[in-house]
Protein backbone atom coordinates (compact mmCIF):
# COMPACT_ATOMS: atom_id res chain seq x y z
CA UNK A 1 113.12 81.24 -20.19
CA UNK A 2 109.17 80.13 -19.72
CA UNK A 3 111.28 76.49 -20.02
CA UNK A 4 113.41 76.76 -17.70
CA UNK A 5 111.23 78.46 -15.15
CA UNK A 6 108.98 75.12 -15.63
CA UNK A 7 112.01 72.43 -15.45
CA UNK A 8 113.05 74.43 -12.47
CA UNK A 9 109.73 74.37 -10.75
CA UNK A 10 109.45 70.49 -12.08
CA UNK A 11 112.66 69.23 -10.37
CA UNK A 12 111.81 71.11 -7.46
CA UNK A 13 108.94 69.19 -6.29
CA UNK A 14 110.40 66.30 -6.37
CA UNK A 15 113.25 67.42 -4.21
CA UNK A 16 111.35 69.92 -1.88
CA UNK A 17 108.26 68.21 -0.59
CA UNK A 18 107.26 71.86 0.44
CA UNK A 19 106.85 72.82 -2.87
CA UNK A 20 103.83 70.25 -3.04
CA UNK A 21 101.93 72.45 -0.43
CA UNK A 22 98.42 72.81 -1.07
CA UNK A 23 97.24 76.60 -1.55
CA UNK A 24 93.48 76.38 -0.79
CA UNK A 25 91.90 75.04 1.79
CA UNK A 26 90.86 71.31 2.36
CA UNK A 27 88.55 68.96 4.04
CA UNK A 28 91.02 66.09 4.56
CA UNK A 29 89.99 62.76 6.11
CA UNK A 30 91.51 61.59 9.31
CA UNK A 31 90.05 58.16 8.69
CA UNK A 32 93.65 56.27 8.16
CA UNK A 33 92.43 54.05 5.70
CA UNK A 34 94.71 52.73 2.97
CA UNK A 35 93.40 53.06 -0.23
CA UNK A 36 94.53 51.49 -3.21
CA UNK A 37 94.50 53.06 -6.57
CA UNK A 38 96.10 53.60 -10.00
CA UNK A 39 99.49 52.03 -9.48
CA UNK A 40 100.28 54.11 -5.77
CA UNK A 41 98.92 53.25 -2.44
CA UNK A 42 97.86 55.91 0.27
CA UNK A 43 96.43 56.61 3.59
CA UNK A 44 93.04 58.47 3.18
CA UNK A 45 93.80 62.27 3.22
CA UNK A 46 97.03 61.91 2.29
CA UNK A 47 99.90 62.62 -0.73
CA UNK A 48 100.40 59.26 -1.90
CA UNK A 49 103.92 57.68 -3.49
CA UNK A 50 104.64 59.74 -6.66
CA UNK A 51 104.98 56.79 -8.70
CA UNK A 52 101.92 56.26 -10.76
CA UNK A 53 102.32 54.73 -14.05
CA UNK A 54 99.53 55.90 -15.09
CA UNK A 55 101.22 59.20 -15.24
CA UNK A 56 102.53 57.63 -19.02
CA UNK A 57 98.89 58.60 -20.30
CA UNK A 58 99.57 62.36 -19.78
CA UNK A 59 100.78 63.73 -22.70
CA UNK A 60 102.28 67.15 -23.29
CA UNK A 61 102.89 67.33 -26.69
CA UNK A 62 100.14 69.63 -27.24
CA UNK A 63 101.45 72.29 -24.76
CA UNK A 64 105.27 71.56 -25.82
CA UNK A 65 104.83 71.76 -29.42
CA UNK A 66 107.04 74.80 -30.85
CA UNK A 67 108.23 76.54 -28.59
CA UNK A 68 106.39 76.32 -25.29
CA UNK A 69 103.13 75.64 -26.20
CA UNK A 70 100.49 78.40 -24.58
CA UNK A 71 101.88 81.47 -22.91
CA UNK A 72 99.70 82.00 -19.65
CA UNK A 73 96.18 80.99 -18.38
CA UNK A 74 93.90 78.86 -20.04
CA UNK A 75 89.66 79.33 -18.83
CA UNK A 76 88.01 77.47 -22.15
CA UNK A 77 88.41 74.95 -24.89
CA UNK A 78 86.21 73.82 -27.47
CA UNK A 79 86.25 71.97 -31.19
CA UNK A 80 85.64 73.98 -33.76
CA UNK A 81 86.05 72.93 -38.01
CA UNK A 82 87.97 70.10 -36.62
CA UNK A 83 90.76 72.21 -34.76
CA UNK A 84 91.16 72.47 -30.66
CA UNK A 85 90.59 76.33 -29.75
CA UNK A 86 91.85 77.50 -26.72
CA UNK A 87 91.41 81.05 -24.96
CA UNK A 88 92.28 82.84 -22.04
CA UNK A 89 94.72 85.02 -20.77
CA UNK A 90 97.57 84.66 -23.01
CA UNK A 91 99.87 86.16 -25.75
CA UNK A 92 101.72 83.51 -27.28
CA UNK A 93 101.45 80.34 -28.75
CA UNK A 94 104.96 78.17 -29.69
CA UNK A 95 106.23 80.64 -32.26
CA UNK A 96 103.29 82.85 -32.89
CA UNK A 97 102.08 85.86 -30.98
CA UNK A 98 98.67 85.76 -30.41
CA UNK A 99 96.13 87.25 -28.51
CA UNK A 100 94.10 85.12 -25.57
CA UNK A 101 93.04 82.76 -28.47
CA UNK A 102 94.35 80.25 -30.85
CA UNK A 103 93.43 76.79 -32.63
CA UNK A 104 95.45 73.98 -32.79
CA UNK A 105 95.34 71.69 -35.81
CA UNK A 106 96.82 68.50 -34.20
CA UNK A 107 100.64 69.59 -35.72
CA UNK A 108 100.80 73.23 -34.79
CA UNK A 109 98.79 76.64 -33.19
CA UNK A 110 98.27 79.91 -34.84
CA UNK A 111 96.60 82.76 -33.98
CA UNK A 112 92.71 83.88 -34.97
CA UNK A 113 92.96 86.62 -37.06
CA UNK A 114 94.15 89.32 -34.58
CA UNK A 115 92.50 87.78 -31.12
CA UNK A 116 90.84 89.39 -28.60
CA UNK A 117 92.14 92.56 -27.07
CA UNK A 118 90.97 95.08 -24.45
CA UNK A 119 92.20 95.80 -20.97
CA UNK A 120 95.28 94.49 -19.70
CA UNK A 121 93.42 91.86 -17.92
CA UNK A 122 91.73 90.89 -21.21
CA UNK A 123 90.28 87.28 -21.23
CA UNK A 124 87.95 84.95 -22.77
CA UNK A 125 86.25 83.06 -20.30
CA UNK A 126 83.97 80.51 -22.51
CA UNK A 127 83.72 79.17 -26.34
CA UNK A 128 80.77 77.66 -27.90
CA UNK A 129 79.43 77.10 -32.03
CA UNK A 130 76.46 78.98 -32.93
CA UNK A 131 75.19 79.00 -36.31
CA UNK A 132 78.53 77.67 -37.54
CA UNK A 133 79.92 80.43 -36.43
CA UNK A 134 82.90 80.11 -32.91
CA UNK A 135 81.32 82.31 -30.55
CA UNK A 136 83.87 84.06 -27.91
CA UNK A 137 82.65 85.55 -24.78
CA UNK A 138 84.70 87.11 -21.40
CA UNK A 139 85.84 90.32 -20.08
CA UNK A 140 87.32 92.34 -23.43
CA UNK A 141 86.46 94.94 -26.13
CA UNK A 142 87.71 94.68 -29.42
CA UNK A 143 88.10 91.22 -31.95
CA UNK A 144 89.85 91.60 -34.64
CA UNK A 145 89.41 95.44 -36.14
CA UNK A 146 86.02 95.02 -34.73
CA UNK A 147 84.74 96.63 -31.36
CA UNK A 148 82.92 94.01 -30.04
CA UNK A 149 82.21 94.68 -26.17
CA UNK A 150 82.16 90.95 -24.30
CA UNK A 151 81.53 88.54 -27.35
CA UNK A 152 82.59 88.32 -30.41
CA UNK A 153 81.96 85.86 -33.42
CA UNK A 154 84.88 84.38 -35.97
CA UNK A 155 83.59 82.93 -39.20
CA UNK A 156 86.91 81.10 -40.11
CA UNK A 157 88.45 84.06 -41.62
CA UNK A 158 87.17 87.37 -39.49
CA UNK A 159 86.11 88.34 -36.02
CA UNK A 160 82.58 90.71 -35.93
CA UNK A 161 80.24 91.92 -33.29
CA UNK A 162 76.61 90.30 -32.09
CA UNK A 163 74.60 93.42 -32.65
CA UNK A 164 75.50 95.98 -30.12
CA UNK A 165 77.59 93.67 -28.14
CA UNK A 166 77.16 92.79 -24.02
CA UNK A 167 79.22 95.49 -22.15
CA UNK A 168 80.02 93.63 -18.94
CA UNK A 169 81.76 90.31 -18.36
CA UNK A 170 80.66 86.69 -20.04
CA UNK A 171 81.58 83.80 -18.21
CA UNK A 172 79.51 81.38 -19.51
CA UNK A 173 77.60 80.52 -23.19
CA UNK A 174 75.79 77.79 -24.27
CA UNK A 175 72.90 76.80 -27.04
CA UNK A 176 69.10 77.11 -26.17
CA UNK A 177 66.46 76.29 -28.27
CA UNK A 178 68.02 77.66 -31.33
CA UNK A 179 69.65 80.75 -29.50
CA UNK A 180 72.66 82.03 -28.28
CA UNK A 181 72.47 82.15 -24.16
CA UNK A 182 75.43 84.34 -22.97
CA UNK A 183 75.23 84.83 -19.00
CA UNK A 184 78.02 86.57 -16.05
CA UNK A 185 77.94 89.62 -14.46
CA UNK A 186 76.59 92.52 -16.75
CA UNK A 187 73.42 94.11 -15.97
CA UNK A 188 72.10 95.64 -19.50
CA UNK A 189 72.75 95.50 -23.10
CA UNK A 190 72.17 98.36 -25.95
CA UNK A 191 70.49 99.94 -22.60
CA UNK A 192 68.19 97.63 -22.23
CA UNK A 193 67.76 95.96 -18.51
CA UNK A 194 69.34 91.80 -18.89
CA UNK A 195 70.39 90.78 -15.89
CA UNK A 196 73.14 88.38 -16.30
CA UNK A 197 71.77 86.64 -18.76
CA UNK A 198 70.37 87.20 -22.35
CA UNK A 199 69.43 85.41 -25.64
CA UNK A 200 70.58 86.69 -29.36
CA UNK A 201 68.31 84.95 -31.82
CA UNK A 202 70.81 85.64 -34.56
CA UNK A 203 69.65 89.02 -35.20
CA UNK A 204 68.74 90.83 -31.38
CA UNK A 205 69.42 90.25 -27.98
CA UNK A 206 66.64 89.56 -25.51
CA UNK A 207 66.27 89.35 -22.06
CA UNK A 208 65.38 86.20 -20.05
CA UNK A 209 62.26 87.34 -17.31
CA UNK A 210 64.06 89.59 -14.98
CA UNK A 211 67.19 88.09 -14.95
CA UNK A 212 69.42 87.22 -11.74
CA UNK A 213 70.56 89.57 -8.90
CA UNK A 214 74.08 88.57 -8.73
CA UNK A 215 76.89 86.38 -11.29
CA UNK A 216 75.30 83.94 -13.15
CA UNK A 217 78.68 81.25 -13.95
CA UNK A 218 77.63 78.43 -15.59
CA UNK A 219 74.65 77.40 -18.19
CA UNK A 220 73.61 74.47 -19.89
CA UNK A 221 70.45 72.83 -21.64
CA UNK A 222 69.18 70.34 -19.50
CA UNK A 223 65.73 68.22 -20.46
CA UNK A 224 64.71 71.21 -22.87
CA UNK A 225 65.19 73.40 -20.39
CA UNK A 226 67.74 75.86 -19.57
CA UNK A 227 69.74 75.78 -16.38
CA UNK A 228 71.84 79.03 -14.75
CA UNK A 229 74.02 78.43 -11.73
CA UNK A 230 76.29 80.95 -10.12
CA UNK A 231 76.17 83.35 -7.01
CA UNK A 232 72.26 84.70 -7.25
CA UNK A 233 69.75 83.89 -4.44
CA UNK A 234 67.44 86.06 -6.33
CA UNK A 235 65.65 84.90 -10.12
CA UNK A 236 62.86 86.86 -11.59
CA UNK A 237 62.68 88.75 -8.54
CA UNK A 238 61.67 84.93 -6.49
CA UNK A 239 64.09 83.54 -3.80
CA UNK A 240 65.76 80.75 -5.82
CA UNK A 241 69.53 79.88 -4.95
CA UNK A 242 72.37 79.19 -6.63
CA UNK A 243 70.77 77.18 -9.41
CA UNK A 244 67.29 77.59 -11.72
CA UNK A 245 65.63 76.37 -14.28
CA UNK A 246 63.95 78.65 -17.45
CA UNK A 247 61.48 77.11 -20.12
CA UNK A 248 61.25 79.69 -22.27
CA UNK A 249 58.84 81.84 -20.47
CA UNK A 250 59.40 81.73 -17.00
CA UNK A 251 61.89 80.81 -14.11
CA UNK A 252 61.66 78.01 -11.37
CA UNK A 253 63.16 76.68 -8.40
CA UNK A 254 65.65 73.39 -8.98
CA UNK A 255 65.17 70.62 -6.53
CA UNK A 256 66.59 71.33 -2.87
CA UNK A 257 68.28 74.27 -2.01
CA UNK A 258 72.03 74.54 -2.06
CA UNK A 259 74.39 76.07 0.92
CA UNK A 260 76.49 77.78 -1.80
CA UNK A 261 77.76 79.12 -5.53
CA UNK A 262 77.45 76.85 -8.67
CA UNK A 263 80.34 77.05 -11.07
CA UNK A 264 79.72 74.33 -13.41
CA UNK A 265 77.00 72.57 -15.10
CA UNK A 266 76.93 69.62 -17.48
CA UNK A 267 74.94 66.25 -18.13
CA UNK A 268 75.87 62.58 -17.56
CA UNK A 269 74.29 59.84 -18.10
CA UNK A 270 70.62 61.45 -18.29
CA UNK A 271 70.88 63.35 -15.36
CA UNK A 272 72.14 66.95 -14.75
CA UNK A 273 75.48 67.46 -12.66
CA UNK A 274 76.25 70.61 -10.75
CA UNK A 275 79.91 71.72 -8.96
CA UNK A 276 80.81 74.44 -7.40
CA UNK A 277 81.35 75.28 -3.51
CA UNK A 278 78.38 73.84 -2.03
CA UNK A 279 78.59 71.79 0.95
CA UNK A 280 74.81 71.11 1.78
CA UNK A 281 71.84 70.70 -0.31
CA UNK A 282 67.99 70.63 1.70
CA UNK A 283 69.80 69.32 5.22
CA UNK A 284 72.01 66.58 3.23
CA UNK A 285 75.68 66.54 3.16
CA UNK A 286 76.90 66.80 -0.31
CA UNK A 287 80.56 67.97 -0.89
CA UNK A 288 80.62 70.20 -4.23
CA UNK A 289 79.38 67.39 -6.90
CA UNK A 290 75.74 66.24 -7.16
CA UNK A 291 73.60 64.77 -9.72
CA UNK A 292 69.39 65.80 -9.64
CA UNK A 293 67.36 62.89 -10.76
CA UNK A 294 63.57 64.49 -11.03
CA UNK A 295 63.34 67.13 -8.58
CA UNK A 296 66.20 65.29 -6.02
CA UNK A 297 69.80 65.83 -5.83
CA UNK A 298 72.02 62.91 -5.26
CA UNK A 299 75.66 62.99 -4.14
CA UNK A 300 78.87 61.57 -6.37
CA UNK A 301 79.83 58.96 -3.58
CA UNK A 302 81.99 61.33 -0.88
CA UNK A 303 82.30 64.06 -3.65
CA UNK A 304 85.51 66.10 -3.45
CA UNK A 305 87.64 68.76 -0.70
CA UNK A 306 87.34 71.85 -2.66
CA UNK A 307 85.95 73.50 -5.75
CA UNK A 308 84.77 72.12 -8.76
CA UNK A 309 85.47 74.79 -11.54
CA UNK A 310 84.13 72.58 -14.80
CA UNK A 311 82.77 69.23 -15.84
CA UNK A 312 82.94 67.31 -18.85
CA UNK A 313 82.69 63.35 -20.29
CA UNK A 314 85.24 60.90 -21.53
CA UNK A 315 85.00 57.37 -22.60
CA UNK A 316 81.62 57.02 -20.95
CA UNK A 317 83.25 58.51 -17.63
CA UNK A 318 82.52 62.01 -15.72
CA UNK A 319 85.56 64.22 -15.38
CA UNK A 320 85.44 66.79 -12.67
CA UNK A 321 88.23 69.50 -12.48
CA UNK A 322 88.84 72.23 -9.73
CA UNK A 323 91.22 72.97 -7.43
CA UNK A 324 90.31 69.66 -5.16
CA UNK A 325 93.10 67.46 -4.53
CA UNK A 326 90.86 64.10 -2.90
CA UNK A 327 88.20 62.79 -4.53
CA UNK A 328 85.68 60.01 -3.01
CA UNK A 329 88.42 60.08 -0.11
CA UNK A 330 91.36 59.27 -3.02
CA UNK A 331 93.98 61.59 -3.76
CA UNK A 332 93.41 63.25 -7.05
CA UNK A 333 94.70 65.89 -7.64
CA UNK A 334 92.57 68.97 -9.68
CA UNK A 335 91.37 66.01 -11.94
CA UNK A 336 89.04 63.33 -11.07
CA UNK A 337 87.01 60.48 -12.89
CA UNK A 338 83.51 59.36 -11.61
CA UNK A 339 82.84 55.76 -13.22
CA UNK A 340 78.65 56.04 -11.58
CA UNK A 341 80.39 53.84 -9.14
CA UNK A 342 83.28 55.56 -7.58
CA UNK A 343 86.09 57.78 -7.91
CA UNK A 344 89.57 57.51 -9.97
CA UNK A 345 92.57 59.83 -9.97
CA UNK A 346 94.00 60.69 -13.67
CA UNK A 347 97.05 59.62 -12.91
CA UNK A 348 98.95 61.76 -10.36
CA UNK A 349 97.26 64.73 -11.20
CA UNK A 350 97.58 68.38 -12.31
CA UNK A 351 99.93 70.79 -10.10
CA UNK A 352 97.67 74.04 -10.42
CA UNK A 353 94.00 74.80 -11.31
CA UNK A 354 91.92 72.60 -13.79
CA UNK A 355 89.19 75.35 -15.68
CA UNK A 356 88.12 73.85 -18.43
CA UNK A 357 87.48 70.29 -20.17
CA UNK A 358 87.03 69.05 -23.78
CA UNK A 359 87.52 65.68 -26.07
CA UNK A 360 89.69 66.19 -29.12
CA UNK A 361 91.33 63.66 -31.87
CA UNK A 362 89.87 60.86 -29.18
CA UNK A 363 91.88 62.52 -26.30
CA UNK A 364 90.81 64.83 -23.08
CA UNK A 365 91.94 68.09 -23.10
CA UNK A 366 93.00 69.05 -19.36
CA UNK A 367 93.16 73.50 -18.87
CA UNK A 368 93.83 75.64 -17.07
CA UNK A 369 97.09 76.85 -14.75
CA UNK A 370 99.61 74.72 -14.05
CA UNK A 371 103.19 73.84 -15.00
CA UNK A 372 102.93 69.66 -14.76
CA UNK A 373 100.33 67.11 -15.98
CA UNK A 374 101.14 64.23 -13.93
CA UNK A 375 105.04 64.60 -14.03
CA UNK A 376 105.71 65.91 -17.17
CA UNK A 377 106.02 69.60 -18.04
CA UNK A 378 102.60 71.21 -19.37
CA UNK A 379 102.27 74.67 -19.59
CA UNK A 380 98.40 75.14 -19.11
CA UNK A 381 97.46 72.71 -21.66
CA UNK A 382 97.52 68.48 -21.85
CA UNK A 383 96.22 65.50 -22.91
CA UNK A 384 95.20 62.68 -21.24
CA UNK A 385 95.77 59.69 -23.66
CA UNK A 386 95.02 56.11 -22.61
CA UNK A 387 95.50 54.88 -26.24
CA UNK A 388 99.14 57.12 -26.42
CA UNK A 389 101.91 54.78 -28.37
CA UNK A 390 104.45 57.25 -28.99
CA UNK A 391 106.17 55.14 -31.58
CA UNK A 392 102.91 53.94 -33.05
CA UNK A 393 103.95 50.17 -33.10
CA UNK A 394 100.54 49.55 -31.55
CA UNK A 395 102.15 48.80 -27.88
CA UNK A 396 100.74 51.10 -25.79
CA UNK A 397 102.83 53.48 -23.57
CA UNK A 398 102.69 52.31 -20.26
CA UNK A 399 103.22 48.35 -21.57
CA UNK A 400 106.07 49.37 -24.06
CA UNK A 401 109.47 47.86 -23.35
CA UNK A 402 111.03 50.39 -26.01
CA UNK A 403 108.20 53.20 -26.11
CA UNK A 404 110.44 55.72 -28.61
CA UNK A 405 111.11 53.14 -31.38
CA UNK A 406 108.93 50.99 -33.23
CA UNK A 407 109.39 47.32 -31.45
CA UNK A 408 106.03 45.75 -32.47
CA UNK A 409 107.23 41.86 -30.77
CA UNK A 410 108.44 43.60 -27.76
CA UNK A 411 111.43 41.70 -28.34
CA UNK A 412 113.67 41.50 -25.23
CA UNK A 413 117.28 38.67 -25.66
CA UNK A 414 118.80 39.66 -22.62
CA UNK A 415 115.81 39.83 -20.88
CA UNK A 416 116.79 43.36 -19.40
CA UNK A 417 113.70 45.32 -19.54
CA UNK A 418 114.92 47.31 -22.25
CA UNK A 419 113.64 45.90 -25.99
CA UNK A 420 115.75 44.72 -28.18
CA UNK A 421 115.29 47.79 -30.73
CA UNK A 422 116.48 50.14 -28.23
CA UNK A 423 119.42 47.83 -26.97
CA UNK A 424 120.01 47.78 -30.77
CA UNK A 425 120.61 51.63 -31.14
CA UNK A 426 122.59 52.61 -28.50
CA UNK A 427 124.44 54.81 -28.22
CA UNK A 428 123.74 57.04 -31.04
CA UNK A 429 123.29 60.60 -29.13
CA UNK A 430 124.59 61.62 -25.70
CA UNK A 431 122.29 62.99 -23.35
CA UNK A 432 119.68 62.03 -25.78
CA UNK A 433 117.94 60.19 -22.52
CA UNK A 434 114.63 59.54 -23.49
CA UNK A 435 116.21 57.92 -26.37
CA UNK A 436 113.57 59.40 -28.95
CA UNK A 437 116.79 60.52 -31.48
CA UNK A 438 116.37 64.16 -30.53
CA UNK A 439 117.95 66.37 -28.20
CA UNK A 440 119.16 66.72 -25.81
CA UNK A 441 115.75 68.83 -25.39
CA UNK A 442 113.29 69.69 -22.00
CA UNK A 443 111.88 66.17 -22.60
CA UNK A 444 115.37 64.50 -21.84
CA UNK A 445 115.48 66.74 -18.50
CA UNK A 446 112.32 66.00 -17.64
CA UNK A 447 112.85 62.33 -18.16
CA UNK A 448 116.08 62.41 -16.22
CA UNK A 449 114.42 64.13 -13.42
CA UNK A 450 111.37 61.55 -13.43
CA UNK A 451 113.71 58.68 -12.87
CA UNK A 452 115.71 60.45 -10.40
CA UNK A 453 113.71 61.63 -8.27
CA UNK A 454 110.05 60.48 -8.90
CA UNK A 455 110.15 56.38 -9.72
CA UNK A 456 110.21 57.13 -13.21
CA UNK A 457 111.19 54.46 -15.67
CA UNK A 458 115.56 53.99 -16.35
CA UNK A 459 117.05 55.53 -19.58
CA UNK A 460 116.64 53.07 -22.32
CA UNK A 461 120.59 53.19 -23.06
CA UNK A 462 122.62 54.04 -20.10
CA UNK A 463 125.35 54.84 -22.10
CA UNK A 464 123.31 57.64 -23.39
CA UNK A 465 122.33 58.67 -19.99
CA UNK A 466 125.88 58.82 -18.85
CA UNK A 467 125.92 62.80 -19.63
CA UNK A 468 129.49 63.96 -18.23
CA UNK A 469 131.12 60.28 -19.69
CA UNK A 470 132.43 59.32 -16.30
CA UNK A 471 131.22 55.64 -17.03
CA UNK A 472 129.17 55.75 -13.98
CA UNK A 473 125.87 53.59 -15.33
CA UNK A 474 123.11 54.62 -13.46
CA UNK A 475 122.51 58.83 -14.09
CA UNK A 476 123.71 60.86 -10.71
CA UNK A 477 123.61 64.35 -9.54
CA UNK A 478 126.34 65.29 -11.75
CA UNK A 479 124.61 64.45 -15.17
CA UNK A 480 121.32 66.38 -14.38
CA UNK A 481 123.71 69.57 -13.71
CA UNK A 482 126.00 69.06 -16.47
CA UNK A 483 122.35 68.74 -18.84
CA UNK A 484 121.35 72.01 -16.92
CA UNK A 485 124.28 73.55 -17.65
CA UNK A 486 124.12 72.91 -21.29
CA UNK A 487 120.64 73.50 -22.22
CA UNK A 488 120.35 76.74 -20.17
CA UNK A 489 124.16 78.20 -19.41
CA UNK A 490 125.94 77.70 -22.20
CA UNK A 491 128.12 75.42 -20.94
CA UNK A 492 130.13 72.55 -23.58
CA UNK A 493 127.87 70.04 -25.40
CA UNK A 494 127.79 66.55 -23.59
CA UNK A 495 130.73 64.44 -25.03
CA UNK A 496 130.10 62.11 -28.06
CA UNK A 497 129.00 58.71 -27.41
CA UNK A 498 132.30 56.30 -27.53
């Protein structure tokens, strides 16, 4: 059903440009400039063409794998003994019921022992190592048999508590100086005063000065110091906003002040990078994205129209993701590359928030909320792949004139776009549209779709494509209902190829 909800919502907004509406607010230039980038070309401010090639580097196998991929909201990703974790809010993954965690091992998820329970609005909010160990950390009691309070660490085989546990909601962990920095919204831990943010040294938790007076949302090591952004105007009882810096005694200021809350932190390139809802740092225009080099902060070119939620690296790049949808005045939507130059859209984006960032198996992991990674089907989870060869001939995607069977020569006789290989094959399997010798499955609807309604590339064998047999060539309205009607109401199976 999660399927067909997603194909549903898919097709839909393609052919209801309402369903494209933006549902936070934006800063859109009125410049008119056309601005060209990544195969579509757009006035300034506005939805460009949705026919980006690029789109072919989105990959959801990851999220479509079994059945479904991911169940619900994904807020962090990390590595961990070579496997993807992901956690959230969530209670299955393909097959497997799990709970708000699992790891991926590049074939298939599974659960973590028993997951992470609690409230009904249970979720894990970061992931980091420590001590070899996968630390978990959000709003939730038990891991495991274990009660736990906020954080929890897995071993590999079992989920146990860090001492007395943090009663009061993580959102953010990260590595200082040999300990464990956990930071949010709590207030005290074992009845001790730490606010909203402490250190566990392996055996005890410690406060950090006098803490923060509101959310702390983001922390990172930074130049051997640690940084805390978030929501606080107050540190150590000294007016600092937004962002600080600790050096394992006391707190200080951070450059300029900003106008508002800090939600991510990171480093790039030497320097420290900060996003979050700020609009103005010391008297300077800077739109949610900035970079401090010594004790200034710089801006990312225009920087982007709305929130920046997290911020990671990729092939020597910065990736910002939020809930933005222009980025240095592009469209780019949720996802955005900074190059130190100037800004890139990933394709044509993500439909729904973008929380959380990581690099597995050579390939960006993209999560968060959202249904579609560019134009395919994703269900909270994709990669973005600009080495993807599907058929592993060593052609990449977006150049491969067959891209579901092996065609290393690219070998095209009749010169009709279509490699010989695939020209070779067909027709082997009705309604088999993508042509990759299963189905027909989602991927075949979501390929027919593409090509219908969003530029997307022709079925490899039309014959194939030619669902309800009428010998009409080119797919029409008729095939994509008589696929719906298969795959999701019973109806006959397409005919066999003649």
């Amino acid at each position: 059903m999660r399927w067909l909800i997603v194909a549903l919502t898919f097709a839909m907004a393609f052919l209801v440009p309402s369903a494209w509406a933006e549902d936070v607010t934006t800063d859109k230039s009125s410049s008119g400039d056309t601005i060209t980038g990544h195969g579509f070309t757009q006035v300034s401010g506005a939805e460009p063409t949705r026919c980006d090639p690029y789109d072919a580097y989105w990959d959801s196998g990851i999220s479509l794998a079994g059945v479904g991929g991911l169940g619900g909201l994904v807020r962090a990703v990390t590595v961990y003994n070579g496997s993807l974790v992901a956690a959230g809010a969530f209670f299955s993954a393909a097959d497997d019921t799990v709970s708000n965690i699992a790891v991926w091992d590049g074939s298939s998820w599974s659960p973590l022992g028993k997951g992470i329970r609690g409230n009904e609005n249970a979720t894990v909010w970061a992931l980091v190592e420590y001590d070899g160990m996968l630390i978990a950390a959000g709003d939730f009691a038990t891991a495991g048999d274990s009660t736990t309070g906020c954080i929890a660490a897995w071993d590999g085989s079992n989920w146990s508590p860090l001492g007395p546990g943090i009663q009061g909601i993580i959102l953010s962990l990260t590595v200082y100086d040999g300990n464990l920095i956990a930071a949010g919204g709590f207030t005290t831990v074992d009845g001790t005063a730490m606010n909203r943010i402490a250190s566990w040294d392996g055996a005890t938790w410690s406060p950090l000065g006098l803490g923060t007076n509101r959310m702390v949302r983001a922390v990172t090591e930074y130049n051997g110091k640690l940084i805390a952004g978030g929501d606080f105007d107050r540190v150590n009882d000294t007016y600092m906003k937004y962002i600080a810096s600790w050096d394992g005694s006391s707190w200080s200021s951070l450059g300029s002040r900003l106008d508002r809350r800090v939600r991510a932190l990171a480093t790039f390139n030497g320097a420290l990078v900060a996003g979050g809802e700020f609009t103005d740092i010391g008297g300077e225009s800077i739109s949610r994205i900035a970079y401090l080099i010594d004790t200034s902060w710089l801006s990312l070119g225009e920087g982007v129209n709305n929130a920046v939620h997290t911020i990671g690296t990729f092939e020597g790049n910065l990736i910002v993701g939020g809930v933005f949808h222009e980025a240095g005045g592009v469209w780019s939507k949720r996802i955005a590359s900074w190059d130190g130059t100037s800004w890139s859209p990933l394709g044509s984006g993500i439909d729904g928030g973008v929380y959380a960032l990581t690099v597995y198996d050579a390939k960006l992991v993209v999560a968060g909320s959202f249904a579609l990674a560019g134009i395919k089907p994703s269900a909270d989870l994709a990669y973005w792949n600009p080495a993807m060869d599907s058929d592993g001939d060593g052609v990449l995607e977006l150049d491969d004139n067959c891209p579901f069977i092996a065609n290393t020569d690219q070998s095209d006789i009749d010169d009709d776009g279509v490699g010989d290989r695939c020209d070779e094959s067909c027709c082997e399997l009705r309604a088999d549209i993508n042509h990759d010798g299963a189905g027909p499955d989602i991927t075949d609807l979501v390929y027919l779709v593409n090509f219908m309604f969003a530029c997307g590339p022709e079925s490899p064998c039309t014959s194939q494509a030619d669902i309800n047999g009428d010998g009409v060539a080119v797919p029409d309205i008729s095939d994509l209902y008589d696929l719906i009607a298969y795959m999701f109401q019973g109806a006959s199976a397409p005919a066999p190829c003649p």
